[in-house]
C-alpha atoms as a PDB file:
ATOM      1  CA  UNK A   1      55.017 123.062 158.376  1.00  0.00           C
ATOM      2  CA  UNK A   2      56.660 122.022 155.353  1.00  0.00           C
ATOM      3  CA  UNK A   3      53.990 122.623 152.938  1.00  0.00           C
ATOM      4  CA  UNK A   4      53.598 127.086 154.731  1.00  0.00           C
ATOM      5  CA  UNK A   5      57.348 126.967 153.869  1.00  0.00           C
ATOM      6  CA  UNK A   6      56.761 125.483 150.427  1.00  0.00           C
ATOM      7  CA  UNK A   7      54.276 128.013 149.931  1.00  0.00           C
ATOM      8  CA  UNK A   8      56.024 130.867 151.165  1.00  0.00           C
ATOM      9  CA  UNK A   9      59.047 130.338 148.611  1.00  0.00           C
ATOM     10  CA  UNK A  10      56.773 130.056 145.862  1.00  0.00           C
ATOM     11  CA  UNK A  11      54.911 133.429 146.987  1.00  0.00           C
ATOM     12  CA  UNK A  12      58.322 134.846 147.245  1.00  0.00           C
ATOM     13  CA  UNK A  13      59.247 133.979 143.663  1.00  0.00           C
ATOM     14  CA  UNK A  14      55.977 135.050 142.519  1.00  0.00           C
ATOM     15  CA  UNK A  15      56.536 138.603 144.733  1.00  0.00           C
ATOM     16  CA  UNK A  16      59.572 139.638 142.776  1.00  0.00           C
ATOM     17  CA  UNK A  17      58.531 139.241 139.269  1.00  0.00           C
ATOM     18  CA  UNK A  18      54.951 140.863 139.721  1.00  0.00           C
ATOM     19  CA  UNK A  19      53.417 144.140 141.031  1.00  0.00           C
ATOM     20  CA  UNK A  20      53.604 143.908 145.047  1.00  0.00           C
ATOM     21  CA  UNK A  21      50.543 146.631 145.178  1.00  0.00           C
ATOM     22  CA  UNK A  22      48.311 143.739 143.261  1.00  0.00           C
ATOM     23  CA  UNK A  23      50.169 140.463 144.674  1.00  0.00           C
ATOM     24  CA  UNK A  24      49.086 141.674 148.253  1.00  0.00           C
ATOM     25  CA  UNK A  25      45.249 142.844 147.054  1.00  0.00           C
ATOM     26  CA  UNK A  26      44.815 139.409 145.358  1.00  0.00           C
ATOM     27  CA  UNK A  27      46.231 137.777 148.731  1.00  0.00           C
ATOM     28  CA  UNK A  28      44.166 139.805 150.877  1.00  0.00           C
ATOM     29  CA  UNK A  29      40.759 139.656 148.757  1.00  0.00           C
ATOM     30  CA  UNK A  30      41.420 135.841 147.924  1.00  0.00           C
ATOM     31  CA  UNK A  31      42.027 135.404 152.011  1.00  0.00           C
ATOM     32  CA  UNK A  32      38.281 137.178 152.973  1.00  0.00           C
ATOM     33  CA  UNK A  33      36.088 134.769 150.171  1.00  0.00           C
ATOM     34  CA  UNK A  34      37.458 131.896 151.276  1.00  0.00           C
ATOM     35  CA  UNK A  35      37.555 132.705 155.046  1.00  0.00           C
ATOM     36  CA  UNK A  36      34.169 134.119 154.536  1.00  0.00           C
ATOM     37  CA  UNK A  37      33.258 130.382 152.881  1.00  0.00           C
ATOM     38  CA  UNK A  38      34.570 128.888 156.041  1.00  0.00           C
ATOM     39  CA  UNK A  39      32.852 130.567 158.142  1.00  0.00           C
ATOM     40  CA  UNK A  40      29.268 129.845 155.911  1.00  0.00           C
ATOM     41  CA  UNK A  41      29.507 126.060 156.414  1.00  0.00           C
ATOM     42  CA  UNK A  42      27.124 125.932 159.141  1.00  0.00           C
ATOM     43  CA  UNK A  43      25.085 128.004 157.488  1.00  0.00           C
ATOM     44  CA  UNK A  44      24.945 125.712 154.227  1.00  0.00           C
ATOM     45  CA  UNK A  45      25.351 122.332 155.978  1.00  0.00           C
ATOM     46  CA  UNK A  46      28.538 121.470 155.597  1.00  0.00           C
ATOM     47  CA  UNK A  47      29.915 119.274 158.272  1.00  0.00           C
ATOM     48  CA  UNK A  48      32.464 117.508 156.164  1.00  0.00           C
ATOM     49  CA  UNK A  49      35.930 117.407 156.602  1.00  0.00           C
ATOM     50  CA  UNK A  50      37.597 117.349 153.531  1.00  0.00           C
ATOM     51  CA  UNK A  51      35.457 120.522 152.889  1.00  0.00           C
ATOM     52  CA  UNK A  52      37.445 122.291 156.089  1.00  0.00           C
ATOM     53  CA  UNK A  53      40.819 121.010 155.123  1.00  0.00           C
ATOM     54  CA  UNK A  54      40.443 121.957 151.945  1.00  0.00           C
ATOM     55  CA  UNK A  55      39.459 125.330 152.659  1.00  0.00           C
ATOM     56  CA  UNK A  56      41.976 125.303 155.185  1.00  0.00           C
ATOM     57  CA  UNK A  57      44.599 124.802 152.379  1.00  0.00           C
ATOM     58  CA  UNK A  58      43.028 127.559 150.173  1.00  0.00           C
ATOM     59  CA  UNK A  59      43.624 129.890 152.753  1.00  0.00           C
ATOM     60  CA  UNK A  60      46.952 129.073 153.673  1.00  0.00           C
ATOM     61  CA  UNK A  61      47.919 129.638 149.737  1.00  0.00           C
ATOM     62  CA  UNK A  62      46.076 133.010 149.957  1.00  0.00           C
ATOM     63  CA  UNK A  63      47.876 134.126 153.392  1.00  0.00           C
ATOM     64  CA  UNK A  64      51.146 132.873 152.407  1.00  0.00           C
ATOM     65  CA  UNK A  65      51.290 135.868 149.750  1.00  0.00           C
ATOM     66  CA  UNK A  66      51.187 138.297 152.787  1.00  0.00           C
ATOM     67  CA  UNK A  67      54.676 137.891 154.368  1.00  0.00           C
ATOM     68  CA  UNK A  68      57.358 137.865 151.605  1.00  0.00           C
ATOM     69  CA  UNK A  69      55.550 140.702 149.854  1.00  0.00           C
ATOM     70  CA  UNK A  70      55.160 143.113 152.660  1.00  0.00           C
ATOM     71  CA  UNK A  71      59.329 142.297 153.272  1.00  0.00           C
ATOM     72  CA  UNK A  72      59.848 143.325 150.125  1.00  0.00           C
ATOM     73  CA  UNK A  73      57.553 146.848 150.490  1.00  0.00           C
ATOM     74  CA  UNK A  74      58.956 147.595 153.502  1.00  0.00           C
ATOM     75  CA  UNK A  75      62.412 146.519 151.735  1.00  0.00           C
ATOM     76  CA  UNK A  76      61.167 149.044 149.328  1.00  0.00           C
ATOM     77  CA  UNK A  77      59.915 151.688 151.572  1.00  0.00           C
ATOM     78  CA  UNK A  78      62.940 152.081 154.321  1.00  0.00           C
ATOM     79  CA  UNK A  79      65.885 152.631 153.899  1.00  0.00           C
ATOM     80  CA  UNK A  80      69.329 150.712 154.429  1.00  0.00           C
ATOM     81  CA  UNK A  81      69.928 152.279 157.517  1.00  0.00           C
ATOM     82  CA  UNK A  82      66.829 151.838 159.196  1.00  0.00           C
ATOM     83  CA  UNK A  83      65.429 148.722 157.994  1.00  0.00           C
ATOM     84  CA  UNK A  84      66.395 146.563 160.877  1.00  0.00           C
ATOM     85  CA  UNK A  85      64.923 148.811 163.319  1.00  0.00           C
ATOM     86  CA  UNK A  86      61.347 149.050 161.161  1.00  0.00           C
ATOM     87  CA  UNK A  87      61.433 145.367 160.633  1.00  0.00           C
ATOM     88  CA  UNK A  88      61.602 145.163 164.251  1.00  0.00           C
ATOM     89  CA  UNK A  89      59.382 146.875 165.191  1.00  0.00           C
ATOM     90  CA  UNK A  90      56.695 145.745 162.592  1.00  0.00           C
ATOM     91  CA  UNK A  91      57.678 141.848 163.922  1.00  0.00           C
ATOM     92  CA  UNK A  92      56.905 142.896 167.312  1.00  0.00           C
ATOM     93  CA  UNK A  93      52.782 143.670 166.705  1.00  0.00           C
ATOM     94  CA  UNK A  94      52.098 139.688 167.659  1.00  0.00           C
ATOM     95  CA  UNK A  95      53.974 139.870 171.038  1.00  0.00           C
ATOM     96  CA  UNK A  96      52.725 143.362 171.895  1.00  0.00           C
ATOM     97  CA  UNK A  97      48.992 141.793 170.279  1.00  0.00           C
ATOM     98  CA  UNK A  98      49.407 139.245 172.892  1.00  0.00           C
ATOM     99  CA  UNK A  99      50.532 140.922 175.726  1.00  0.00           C
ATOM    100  CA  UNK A 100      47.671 143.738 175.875  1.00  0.00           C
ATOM    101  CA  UNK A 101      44.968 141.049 174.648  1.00  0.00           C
ATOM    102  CA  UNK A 102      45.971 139.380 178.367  1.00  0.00           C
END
């Protein structure tokens, strides 16, 4: 739990200083090789653990570029006004996700 958070605030920093359009490709394309990896392990052989975790860590780094970049599009994007109401709705997607996956 600690280390998402860690990674998240170091994301965040990274967010605001670079280009958001590239921070979230890199994120996204860096998230689908290593997935991808993951997901080839059988395939190659590998039953080790350390391999997995590993991985697992690699992909948490990748992901963790998603959220504080796409808060500050949408920060971008919307206006004052409406921002809560956007955010809102956007935050809803896993609970709506969950409820029609049922």
């Amino acid at each position: 739990s600690s280390g998402i958070n860690a990674e998240y605030g170091a994301c965040g920093s990274i967010a605001d200083n670079v280009s958001l359009r590239y921070f979230l490709t890199i994120g996204m394309i860096g998230t689908s090789i290593f997935m991808a990896l993951m997901g080839m392990a059988r395939y190659f052989n590998i039953h080790s653990l350390a391999y997995f975790v590993i991985m697992q860590v690699i992909i948490g780094a990748f992901q963790a570029t998603g959220w504080p970049a796409v808060v500050a599009v949408i920060g971008n994007w919307v206006g004052k006004g409406s921002r809560g109401l956007i955010m809102g709705i956007w935050n809803s997607h896993t609970s709506v996700g969950n409820i029609l996956g049922v």
